[in-house]
Protein backbone atom coordinates (compact mmCIF):
# COMPACT_ATOMS: atom_id res chain seq x y z
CA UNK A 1 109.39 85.28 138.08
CA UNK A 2 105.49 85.62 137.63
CA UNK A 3 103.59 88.43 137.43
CA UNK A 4 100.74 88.71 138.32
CA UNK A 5 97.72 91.37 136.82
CA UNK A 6 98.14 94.01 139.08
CA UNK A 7 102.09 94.03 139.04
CA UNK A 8 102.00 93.90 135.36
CA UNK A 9 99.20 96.96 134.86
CA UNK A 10 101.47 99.20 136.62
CA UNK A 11 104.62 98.60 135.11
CA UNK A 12 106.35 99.87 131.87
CA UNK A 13 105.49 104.24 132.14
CA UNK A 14 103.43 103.35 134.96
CA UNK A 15 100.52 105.24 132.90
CA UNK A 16 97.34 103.20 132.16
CA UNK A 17 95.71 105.46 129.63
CA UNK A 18 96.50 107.52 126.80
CA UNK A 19 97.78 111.31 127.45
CA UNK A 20 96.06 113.36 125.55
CA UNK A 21 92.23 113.46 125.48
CA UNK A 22 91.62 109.79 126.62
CA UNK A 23 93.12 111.07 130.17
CA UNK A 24 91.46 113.89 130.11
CA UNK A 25 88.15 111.78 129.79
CA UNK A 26 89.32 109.75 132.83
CA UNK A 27 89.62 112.39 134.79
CA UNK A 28 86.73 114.44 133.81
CA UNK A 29 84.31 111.36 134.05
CA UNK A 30 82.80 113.58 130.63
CA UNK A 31 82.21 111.70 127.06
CA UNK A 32 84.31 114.40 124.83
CA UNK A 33 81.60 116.90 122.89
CA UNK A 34 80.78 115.12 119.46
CA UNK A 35 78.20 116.15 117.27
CA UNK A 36 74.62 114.49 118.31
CA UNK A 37 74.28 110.77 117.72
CA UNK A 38 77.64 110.36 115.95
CA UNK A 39 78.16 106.62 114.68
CA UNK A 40 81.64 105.25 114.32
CA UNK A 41 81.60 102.32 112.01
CA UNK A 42 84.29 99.72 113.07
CA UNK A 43 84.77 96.90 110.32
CA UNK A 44 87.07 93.60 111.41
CA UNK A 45 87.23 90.46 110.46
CA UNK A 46 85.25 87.63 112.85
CA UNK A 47 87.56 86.05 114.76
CA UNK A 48 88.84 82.79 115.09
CA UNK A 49 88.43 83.00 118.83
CA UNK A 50 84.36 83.47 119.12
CA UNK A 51 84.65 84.81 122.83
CA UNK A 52 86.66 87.81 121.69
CA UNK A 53 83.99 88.99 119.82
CA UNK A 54 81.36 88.45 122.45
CA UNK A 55 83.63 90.32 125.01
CA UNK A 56 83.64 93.27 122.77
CA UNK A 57 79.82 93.09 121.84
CA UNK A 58 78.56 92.63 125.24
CA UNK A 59 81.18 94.61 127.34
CA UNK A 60 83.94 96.45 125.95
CA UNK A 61 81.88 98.77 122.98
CA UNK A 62 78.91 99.01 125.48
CA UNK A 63 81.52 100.68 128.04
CA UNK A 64 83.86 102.66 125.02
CA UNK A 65 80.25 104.31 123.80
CA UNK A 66 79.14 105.52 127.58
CA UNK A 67 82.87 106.67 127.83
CA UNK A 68 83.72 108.78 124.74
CA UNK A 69 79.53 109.62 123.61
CA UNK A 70 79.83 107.35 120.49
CA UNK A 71 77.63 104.99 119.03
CA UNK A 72 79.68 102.38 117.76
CA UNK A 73 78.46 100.36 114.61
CA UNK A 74 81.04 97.33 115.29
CA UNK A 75 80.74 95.04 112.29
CA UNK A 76 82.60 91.60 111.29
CA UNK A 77 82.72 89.81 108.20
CA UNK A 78 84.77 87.04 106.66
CA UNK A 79 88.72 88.02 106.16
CA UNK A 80 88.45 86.64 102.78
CA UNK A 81 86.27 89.74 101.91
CA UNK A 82 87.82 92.58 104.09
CA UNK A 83 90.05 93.60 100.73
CA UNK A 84 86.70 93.82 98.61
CA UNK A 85 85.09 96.01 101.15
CA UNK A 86 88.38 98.47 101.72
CA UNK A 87 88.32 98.79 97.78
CA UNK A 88 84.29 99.40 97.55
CA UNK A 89 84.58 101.92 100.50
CA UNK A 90 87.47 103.86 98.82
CA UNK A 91 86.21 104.02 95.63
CA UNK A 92 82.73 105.35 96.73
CA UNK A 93 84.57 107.84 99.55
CA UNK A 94 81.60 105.87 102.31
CA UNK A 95 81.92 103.73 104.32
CA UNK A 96 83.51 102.17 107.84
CA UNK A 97 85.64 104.44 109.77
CA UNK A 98 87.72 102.13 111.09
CA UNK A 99 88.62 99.03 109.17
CA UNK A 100 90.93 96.42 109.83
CA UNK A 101 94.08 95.30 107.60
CA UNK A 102 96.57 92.44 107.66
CA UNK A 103 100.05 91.89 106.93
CA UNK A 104 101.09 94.83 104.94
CA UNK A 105 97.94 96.07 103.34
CA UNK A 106 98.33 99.65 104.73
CA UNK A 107 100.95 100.74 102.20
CA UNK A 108 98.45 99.10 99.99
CA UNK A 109 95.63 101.52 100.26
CA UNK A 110 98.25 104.40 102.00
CA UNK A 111 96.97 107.32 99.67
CA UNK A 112 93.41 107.08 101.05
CA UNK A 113 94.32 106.28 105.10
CA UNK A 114 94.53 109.26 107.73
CA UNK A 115 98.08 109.27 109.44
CA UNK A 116 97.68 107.60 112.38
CA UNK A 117 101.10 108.66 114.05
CA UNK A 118 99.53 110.55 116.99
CA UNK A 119 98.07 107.26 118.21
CA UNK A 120 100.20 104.69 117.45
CA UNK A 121 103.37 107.03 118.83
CA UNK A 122 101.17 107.49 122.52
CA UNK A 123 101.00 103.73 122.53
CA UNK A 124 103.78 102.85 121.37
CA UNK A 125 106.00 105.06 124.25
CA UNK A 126 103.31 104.09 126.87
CA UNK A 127 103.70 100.14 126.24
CA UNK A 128 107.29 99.53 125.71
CA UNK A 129 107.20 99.94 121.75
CA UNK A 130 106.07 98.32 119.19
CA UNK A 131 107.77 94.95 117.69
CA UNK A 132 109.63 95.07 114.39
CA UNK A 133 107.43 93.51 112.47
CA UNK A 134 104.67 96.73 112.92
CA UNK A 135 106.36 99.95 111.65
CA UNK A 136 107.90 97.60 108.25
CA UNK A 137 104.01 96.60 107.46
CA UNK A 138 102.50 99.73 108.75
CA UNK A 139 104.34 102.89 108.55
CA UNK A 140 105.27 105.15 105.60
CA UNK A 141 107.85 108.26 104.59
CA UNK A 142 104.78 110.21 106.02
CA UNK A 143 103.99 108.46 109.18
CA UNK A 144 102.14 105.64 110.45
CA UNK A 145 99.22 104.58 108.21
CA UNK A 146 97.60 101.98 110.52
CA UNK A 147 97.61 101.50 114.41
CA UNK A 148 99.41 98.24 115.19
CA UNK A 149 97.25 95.71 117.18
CA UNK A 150 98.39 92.63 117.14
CA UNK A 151 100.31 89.44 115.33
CA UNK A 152 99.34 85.86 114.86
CA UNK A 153 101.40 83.44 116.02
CA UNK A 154 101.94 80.71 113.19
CA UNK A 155 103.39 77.17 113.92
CA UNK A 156 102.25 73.33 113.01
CA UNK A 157 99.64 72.21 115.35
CA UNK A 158 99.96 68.36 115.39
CA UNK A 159 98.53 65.27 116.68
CA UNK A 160 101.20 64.24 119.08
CA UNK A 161 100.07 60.57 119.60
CA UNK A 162 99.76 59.95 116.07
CA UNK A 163 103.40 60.71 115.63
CA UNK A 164 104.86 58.93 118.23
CA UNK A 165 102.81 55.77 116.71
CA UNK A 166 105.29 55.89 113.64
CA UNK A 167 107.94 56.72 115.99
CA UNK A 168 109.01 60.11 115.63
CA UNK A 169 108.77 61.53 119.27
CA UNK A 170 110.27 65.38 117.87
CA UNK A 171 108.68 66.85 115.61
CA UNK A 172 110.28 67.02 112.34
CA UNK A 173 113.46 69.86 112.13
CA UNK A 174 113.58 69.58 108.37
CA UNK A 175 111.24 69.36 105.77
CA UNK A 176 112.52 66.06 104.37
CA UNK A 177 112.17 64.76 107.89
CA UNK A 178 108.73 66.41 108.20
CA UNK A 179 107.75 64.49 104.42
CA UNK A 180 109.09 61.27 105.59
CA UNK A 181 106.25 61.41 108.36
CA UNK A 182 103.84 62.73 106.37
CA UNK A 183 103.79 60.04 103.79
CA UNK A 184 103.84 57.47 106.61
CA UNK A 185 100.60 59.31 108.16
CA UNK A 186 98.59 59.69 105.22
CA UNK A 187 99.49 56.01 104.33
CA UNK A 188 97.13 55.69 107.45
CA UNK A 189 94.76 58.16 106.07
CA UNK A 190 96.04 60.70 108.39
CA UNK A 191 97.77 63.49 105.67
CA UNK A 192 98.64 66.73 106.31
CA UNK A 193 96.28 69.42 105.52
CA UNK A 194 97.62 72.47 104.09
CA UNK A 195 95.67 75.44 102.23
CA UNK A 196 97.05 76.16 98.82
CA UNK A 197 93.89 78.58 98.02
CA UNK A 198 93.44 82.41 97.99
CA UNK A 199 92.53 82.41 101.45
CA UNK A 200 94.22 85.57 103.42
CA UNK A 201 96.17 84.14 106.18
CA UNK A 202 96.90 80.23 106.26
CA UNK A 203 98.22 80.13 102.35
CA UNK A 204 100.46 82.97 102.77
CA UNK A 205 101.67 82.19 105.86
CA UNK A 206 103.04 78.99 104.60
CA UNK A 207 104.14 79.39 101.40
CA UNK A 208 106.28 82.66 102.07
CA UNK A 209 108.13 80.94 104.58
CA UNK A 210 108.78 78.03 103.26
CA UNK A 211 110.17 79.77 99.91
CA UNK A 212 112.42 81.29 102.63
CA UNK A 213 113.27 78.57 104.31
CA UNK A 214 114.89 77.56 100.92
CA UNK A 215 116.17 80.58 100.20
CA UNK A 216 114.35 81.65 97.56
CA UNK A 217 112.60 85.45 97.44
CA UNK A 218 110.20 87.37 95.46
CA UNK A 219 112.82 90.27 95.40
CA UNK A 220 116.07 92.08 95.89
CA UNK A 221 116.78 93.37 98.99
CA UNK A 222 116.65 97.09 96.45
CA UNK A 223 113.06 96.70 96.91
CA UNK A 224 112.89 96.67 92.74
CA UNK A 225 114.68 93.51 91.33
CA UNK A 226 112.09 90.39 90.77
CA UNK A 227 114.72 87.33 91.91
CA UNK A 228 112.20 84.74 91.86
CA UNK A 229 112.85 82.95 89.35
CA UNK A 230 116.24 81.29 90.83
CA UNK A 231 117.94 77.52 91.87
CA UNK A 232 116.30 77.97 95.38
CA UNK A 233 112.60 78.75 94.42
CA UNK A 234 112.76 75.83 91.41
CA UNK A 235 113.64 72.96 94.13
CA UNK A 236 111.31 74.38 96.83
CA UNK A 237 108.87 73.54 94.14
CA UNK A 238 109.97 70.85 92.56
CA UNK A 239 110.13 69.26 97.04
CA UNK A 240 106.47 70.91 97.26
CA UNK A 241 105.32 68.40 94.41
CA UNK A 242 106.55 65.36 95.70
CA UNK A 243 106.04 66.64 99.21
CA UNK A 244 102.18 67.32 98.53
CA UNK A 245 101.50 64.38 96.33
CA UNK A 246 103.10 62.18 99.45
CA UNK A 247 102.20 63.38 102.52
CA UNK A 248 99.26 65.92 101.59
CA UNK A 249 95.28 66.11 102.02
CA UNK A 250 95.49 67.18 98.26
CA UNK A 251 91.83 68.71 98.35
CA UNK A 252 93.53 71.20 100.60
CA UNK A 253 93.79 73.43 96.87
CA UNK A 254 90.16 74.66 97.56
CA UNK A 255 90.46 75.21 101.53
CA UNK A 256 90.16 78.54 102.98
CA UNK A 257 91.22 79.50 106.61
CA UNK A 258 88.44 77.51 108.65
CA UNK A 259 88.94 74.15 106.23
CA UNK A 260 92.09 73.02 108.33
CA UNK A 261 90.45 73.49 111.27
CA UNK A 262 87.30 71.77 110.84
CA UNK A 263 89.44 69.14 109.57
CA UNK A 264 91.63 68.74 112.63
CA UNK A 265 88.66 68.85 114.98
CA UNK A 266 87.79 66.10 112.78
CA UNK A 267 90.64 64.07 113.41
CA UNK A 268 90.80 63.80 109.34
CA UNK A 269 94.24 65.00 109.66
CA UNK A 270 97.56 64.76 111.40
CA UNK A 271 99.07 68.23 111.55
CA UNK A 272 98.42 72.02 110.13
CA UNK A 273 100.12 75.32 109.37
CA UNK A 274 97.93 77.47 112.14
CA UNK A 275 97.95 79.91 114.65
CA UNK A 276 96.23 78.63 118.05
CA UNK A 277 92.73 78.49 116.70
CA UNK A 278 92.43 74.63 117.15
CA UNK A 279 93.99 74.53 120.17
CA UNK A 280 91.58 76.47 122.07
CA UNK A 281 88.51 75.31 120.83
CA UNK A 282 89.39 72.19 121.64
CA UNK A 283 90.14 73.64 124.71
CA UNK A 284 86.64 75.30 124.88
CA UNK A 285 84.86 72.06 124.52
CA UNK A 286 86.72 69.63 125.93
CA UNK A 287 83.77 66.77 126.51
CA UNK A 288 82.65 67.45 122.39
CA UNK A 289 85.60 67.35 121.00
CA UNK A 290 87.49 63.88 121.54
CA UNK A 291 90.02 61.29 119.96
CA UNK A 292 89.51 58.17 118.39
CA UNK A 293 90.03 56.86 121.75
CA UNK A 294 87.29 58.65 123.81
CA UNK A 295 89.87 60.93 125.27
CA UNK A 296 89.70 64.99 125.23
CA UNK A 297 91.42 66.02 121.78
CA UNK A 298 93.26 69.17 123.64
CA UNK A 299 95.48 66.60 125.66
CA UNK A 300 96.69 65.50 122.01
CA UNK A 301 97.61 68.62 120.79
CA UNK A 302 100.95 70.03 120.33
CA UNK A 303 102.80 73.12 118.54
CA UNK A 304 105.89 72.99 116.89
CA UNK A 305 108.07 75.55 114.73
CA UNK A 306 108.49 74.65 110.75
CA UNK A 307 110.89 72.63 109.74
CA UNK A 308 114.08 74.20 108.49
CA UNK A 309 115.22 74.64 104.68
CA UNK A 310 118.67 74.27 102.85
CA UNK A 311 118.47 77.96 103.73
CA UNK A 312 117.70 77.67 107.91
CA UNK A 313 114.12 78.54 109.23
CA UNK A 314 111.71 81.62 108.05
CA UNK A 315 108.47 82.75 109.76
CA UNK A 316 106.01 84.85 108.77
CA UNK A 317 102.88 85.60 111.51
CA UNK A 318 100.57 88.14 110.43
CA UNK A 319 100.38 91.34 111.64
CA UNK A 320 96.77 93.55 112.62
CA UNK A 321 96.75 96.97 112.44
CA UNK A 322 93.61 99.44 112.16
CA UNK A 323 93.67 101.67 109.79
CA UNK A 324 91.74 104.98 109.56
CA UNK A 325 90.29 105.93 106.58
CA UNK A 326 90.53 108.90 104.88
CA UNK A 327 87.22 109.85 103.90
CA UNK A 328 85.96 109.38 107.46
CA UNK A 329 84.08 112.42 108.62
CA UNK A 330 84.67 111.28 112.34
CA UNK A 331 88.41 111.53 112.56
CA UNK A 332 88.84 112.84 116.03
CA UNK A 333 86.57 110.06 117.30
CA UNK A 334 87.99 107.69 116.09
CA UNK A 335 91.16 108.20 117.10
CA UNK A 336 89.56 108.67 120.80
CA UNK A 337 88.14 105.32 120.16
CA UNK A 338 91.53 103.70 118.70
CA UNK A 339 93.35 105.31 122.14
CA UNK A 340 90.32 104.10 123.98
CA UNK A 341 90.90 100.28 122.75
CA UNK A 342 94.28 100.18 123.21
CA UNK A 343 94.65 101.27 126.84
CA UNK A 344 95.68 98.82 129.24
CA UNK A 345 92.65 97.77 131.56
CA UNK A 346 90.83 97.10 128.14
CA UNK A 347 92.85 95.89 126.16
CA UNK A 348 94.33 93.26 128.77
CA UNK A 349 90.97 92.23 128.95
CA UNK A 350 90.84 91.07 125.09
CA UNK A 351 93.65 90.23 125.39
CA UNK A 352 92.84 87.28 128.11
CA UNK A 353 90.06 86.39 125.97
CA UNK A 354 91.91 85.40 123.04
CA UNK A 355 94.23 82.80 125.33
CA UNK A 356 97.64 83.48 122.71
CA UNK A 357 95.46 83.15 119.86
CA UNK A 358 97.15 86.91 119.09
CA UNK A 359 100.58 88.38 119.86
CA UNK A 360 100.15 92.07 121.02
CA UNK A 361 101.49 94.51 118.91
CA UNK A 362 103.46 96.38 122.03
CA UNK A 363 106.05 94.70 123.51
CA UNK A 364 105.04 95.56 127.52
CA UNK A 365 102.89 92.45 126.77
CA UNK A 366 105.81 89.52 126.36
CA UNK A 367 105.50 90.17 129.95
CA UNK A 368 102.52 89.41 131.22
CA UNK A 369 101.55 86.34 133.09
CA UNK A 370 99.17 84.66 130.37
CA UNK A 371 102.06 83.30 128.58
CA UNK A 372 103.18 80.87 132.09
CA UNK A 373 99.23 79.80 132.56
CA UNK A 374 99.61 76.58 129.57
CA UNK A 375 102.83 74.85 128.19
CA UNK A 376 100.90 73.70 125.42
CA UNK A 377 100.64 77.78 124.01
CA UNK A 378 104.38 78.61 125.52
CA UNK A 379 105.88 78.05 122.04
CA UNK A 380 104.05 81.58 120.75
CA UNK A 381 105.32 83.56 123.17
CA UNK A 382 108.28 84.62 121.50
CA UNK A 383 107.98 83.75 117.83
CA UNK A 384 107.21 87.11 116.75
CA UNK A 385 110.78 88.26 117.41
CA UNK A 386 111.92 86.32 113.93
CA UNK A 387 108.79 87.67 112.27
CA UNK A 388 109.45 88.74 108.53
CA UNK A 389 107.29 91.27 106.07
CA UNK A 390 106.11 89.94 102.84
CA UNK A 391 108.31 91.36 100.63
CA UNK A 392 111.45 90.16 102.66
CA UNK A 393 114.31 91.21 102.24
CA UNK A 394 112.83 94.61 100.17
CA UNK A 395 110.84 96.73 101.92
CA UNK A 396 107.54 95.69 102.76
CA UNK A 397 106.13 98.23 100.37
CA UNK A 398 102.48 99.01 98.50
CA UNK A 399 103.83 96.70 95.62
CA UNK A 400 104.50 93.65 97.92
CA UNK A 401 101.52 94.34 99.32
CA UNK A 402 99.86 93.86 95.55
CA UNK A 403 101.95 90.90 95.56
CA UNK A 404 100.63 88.99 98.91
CA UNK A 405 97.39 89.90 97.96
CA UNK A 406 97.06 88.53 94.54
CA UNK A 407 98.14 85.19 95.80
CA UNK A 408 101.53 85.25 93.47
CA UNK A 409 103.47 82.97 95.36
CA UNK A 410 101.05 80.65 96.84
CA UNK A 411 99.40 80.24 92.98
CA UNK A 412 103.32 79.23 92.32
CA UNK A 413 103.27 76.23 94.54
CA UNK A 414 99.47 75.26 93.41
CA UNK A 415 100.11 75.59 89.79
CA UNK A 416 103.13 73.09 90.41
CA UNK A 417 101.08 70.61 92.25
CA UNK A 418 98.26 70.52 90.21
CA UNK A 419 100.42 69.20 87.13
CA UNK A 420 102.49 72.29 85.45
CA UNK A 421 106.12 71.66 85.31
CA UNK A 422 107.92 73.21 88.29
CA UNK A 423 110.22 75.38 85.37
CA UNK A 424 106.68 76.83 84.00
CA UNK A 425 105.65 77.61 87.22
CA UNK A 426 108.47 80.02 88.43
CA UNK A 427 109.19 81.40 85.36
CA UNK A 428 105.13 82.45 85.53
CA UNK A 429 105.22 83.49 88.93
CA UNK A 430 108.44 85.36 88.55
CA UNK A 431 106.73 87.54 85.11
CA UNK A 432 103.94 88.53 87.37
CA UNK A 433 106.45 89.61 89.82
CA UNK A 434 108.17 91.89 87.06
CA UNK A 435 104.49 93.04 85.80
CA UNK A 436 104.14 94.25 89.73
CA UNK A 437 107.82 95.37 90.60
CA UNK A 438 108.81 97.21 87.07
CA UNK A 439 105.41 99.33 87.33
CA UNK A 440 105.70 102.80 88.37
């Protein structure tokens, strides 16, 4: 049954708006009572989805500053260099107010965040919860240390023509069948392009699944056991070398998240590890961007899960919160501002802007009728329901945190490719894992 905007606004609690003092400002038409010419510095990365970022310059942080009496310093850089910035700000106590995380990087930095549980707990109950994946990346013993926000969606984005011309009308289920393509693409100098870099989102989110997907892990489900070094993780790398060598754009080592993209757009490759990025821009500009046949490159685009391991299939698609930092002298405003974004009238509205790009965090949103408007983006709807933490299956603590974000496993798969013996290469990856795991 569709819904349609109106239906959907007024369902689950019925309640558009937080309780609390975001209601109160509703109701009152009156910005709350902040000090004079208070600045709330929000820090995000850009997004991969350019209108987003326009609606929220032009519209939505022009209407949040007349609402709540804020001036709102709303600042994005690359994603690459959002860890470099938390540490900077921590270290010197200054800095944004609000600053953006992925996957688990609150228990990361959780000694220097403000709990957040107020919020995230008014959401949460108003929209129908949050999904799984939120509280294991994003809440403590203490409470929540980040305000969930939303997911991306990760799955292969493909050329569907050029498959079909070496016959393979499905996309590959496993990853043998999924080589077997491969090499017979880039034999027509259409490879695969993959990320194997220390780039935030694509590397992880393809080399921690497909470790899964063998049934390898970094650790015990205790949370303090390193089990890399195992049967499962040595042939998922021993496959990766072969696999990459065969079907692989093998200057994807230096790519960071944009390089797959501009490639694709390109028409330099044959499929990626993405979220929807490509998709809609294509969609954007549908007379610019074209095939090698003068045709509109978005009617050539499909999205299909990955291919299943000896061990089934795994899928990892990152998680957004905001966190709040702890040396912020503007903590009631900007958890005014956090309520503020969240509510349903606005946040429906980026959420429409970002056409699937992102997965909302609360689950009232499965719902709503942007996920019947385009088959091609149908195939996100749901994938966030098999989401797993990094970390998986220990807790997606502070030190799996330290392990996602020094690139441990991805460097595992790169070191293999790039000539060290596949043996060498665990038995590295798995020492660092002990350095990280065995420390107190």
């Amino acid at each position: 049954m569709r819904i349609d905007r109106r239906k959907f606004l007024n369902t689950s609690g019925g309640a558009l708006v937080g309780s609390g003092a975001l209601a109160g400002i509703l109701a009152t038409g009156r910005a709350p009572a902040y000090a004079q010419n208070t600045t709330l510095h929000w820090l995000r990365l850009g997004d991969f989805v350019p209108a987003s970022d326009t609606l929220l310059r032009q519209e939505l942080l022009p209407q949040a500053e007349k609402a709540l009496g804020l001036k709102i310093k709303f600042e994005t850089i690359n994603g690459n260099d959002l860890q470099a910035r938390i540490t900077s700000a921590i270290q010197s106590g200054t800095g944004a107010d609000i600053i953006h995380a992925m996957h688990n990087w609150p228990h990361l930095y959780a000694e220097s965040l403000a709990d957040v549980s107020d919020v995230a707990d008014e959401i949460g109950g108003q929209q129908g919860g949050f999904f799984d994946i939120f509280p294991t990346v994003a809440k403590s013993e203490r409470g929540w240390l980040g305000v969930p926000w939303c997911a991306l969606g990760i799955l292969l984005c493909y050329r569907k023509s050029w498959f079909n011309e070496i016959g393979v009308g499905k996309f590959p289920e496993s990853w043998e069948q999924y080589r077997r393509a491969g090499k017979l693409l880039k034999a027509k100098s259409r490879p695969i392009g993959q990320t194997l870099g220390h780039t935030y989102n694509d590397a992880p989110a393809f080399t921690y699944p497909y470790l899964w997907s063998w049934g390898g892990k970094e650790v015990e489900a205790d949370g303090r056991t390193a089990a890399l070094d195992s049967r499962e993780t040595l042939e998922s790398v021993k496959f990766m070398v072969g696999f990459w060598k065969d079907a692989h754009d093998e200057g994807g080592l230096a790519w960071d998240d944009s390089s797959n993209n501009r490639a694709f757009i390109a028409g330099t490759i044959c499929a990626t590890s993405n979220a929807a990025s490509i998709y809609i821009e294509a969609l954007r500009k549908p007379n610019q961007y074209l095939t090698e046949k003068g045709t509109p490159l978005k009617d050539d685009i499909l999205h299909a899960p990955y291919p299943k391991g000896t061990a089934g299939a795994a899928t990892l698609h990152p998680p957004q919160t905001h966190m709040l930092m702890g040396y912020s002298k503007n903590q009631k405003a900007a958890k005014d501002f956090l309520r503020w974004l969240s509510s349903r009238p606005v946040f429906e509205k980026w959420f429409v802007s970002q056409k699937g790009f992102s997965i909302p965090a609360a689950r009232a949103w499965s719902t709503h009728p942007l996920w019947n408007e385009d088959p091609v983006m149908a195939p996100f709807k749901d994938v966030i329901l098999t989401a797993r933490a990094p970390g998986w299956p220990g807790p997606s603590s502070r030190k799996a945190a330290e392990v996602i974000s020094k690139y441990i496993i991805t460097d595992m798969y790169a070191k293999a490719v790039q000539g060290m013996p596949a043996e060498d290469a665990v038995k590295w990856a798995h020492a660092e894992l002990v350095k990280v795991y065995a420390s107190r």
